[in-house]
C-alpha atoms as a PDB file:
ATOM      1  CA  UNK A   1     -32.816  63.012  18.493  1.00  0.00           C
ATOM      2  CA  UNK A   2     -32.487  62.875  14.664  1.00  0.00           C
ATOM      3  CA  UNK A   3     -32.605  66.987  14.302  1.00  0.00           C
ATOM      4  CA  UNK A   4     -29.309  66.472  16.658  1.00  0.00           C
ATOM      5  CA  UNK A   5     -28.001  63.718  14.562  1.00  0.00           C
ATOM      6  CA  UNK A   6     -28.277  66.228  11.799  1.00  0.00           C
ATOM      7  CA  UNK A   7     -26.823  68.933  13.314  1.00  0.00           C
ATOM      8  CA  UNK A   8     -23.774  67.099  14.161  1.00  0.00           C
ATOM      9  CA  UNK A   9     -23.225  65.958  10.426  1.00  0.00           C
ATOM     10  CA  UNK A  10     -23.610  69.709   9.122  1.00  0.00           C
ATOM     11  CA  UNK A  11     -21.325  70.953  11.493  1.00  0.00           C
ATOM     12  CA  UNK A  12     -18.672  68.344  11.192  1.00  0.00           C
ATOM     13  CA  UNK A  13     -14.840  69.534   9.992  1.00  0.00           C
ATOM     14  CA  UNK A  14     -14.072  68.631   6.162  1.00  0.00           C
ATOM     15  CA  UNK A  15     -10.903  67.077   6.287  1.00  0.00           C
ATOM     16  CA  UNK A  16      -9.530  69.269   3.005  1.00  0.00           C
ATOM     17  CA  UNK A  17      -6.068  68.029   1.458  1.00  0.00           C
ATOM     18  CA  UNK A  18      -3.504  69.048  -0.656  1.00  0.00           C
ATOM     19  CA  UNK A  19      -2.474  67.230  -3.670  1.00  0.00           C
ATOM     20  CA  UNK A  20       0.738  67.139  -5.887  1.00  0.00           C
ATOM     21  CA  UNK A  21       0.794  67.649  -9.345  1.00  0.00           C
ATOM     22  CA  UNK A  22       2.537  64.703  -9.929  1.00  0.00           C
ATOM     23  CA  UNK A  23       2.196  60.506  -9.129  1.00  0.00           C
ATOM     24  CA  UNK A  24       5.164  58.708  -7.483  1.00  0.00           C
ATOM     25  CA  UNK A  25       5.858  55.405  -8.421  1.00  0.00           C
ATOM     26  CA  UNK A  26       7.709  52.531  -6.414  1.00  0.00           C
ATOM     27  CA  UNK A  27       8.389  49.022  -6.736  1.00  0.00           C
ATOM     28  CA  UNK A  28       9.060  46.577  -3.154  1.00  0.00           C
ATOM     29  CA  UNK A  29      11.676  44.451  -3.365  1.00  0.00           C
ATOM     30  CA  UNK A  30      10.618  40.502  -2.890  1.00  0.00           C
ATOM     31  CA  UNK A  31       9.184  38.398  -0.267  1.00  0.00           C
ATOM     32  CA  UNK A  32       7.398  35.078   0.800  1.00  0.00           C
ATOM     33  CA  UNK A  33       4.689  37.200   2.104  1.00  0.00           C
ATOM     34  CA  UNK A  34       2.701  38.848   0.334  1.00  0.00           C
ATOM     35  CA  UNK A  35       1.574  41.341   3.183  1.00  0.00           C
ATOM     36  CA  UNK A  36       5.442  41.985   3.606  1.00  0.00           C
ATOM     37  CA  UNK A  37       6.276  42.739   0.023  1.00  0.00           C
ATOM     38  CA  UNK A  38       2.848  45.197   0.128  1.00  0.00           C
ATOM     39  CA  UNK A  39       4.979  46.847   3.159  1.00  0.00           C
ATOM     40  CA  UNK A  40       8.049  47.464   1.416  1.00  0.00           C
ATOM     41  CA  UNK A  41       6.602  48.606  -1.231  1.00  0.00           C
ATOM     42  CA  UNK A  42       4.833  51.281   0.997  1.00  0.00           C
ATOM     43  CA  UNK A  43       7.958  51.943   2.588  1.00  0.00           C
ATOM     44  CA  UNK A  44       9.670  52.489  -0.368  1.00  0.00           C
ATOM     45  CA  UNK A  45       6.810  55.015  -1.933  1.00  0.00           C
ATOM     46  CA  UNK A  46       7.099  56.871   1.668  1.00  0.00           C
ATOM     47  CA  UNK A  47      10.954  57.365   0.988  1.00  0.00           C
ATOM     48  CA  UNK A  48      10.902  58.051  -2.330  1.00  0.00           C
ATOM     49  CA  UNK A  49       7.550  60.979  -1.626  1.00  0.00           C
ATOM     50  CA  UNK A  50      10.068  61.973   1.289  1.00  0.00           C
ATOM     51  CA  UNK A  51      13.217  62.942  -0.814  1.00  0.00           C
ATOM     52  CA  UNK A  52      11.058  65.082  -3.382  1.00  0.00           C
ATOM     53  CA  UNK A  53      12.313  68.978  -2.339  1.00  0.00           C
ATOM     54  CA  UNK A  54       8.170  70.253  -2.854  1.00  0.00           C
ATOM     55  CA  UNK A  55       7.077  67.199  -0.959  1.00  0.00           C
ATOM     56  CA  UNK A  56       8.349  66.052   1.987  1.00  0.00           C
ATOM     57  CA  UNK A  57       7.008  64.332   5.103  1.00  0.00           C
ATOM     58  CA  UNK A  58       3.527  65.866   5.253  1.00  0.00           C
ATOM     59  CA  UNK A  59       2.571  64.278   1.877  1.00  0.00           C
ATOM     60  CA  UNK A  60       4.838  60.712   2.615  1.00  0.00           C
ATOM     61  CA  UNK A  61       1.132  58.705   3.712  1.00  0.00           C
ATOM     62  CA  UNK A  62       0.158  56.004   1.855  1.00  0.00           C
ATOM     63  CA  UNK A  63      -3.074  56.298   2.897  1.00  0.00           C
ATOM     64  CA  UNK A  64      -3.986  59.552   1.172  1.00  0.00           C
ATOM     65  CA  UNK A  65      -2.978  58.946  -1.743  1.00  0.00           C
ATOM     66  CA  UNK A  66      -4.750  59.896  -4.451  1.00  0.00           C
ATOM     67  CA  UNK A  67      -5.245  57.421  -7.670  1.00  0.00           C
ATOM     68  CA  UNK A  68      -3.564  55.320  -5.843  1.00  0.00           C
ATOM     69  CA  UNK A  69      -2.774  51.744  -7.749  1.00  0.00           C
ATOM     70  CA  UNK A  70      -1.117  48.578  -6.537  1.00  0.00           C
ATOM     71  CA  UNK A  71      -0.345  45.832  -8.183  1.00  0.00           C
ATOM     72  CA  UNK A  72       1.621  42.542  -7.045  1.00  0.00           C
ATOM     73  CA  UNK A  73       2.559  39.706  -8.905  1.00  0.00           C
ATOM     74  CA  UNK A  74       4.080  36.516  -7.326  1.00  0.00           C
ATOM     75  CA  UNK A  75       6.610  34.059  -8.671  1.00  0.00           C
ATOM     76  CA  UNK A  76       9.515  32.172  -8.078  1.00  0.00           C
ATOM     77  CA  UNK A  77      11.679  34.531  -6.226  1.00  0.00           C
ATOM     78  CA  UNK A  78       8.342  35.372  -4.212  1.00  0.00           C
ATOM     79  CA  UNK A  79       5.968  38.745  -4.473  1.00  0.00           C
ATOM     80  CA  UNK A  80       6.866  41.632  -5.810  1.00  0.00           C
ATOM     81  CA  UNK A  81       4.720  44.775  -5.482  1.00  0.00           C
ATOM     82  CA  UNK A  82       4.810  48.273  -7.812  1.00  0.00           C
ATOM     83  CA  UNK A  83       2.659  51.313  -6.284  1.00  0.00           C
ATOM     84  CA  UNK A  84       1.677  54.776  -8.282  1.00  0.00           C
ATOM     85  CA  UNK A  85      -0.341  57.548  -6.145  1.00  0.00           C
ATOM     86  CA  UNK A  86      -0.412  61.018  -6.405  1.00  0.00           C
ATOM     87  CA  UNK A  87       0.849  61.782  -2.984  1.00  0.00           C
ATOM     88  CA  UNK A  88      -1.008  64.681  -0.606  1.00  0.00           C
ATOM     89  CA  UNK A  89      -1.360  65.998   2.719  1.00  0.00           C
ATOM     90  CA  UNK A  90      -4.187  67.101   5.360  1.00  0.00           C
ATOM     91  CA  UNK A  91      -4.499  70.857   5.134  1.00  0.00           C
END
């Protein structure tokens, strides 16, 4: 069973990507929740990673980002979060 096992992880698809040459940076706007001001903040680096002519949709995912960063800081008027990634797609 573990020469199987084995087998399986040798032959299993490497998920390649494609990375830009250069980071995106957004800021959220802010909220009472943190978790909320985290999603606009995503929502805002998707748009922004959207409306760049090399980019697009395929690269607009959070997720694989590359040196991706966030930071949040709370306060009076409530959380406010700033995300940098380098933004890239599955190939």
């Amino acid at each position: 069973m573990a020469a199987a096992s084995l087998l399986v992880l040798l032959t299993a698809p490497v998920h390649a990507k494609t990375c830009a040459d250069q980071t995106v940076w957004a800021r959220g706007e802010p909220s009472v929740l943190q978790w909320l001001a985290k999603a606009k903040t995503k929502a805002n680096w998707r748009a922004k990673v959207r409306a760049l002519p090399d980019l697009g949709d395929p690269f607009a995912n959070w997720e694989r980002a590359e040196n991706a960063t966030e930071h949040c800081v709370s306060g009076p008027s409530g959380t406010v979060c700033d995300f940098e990634g380098t933004p890239c797609r599955k190939d």
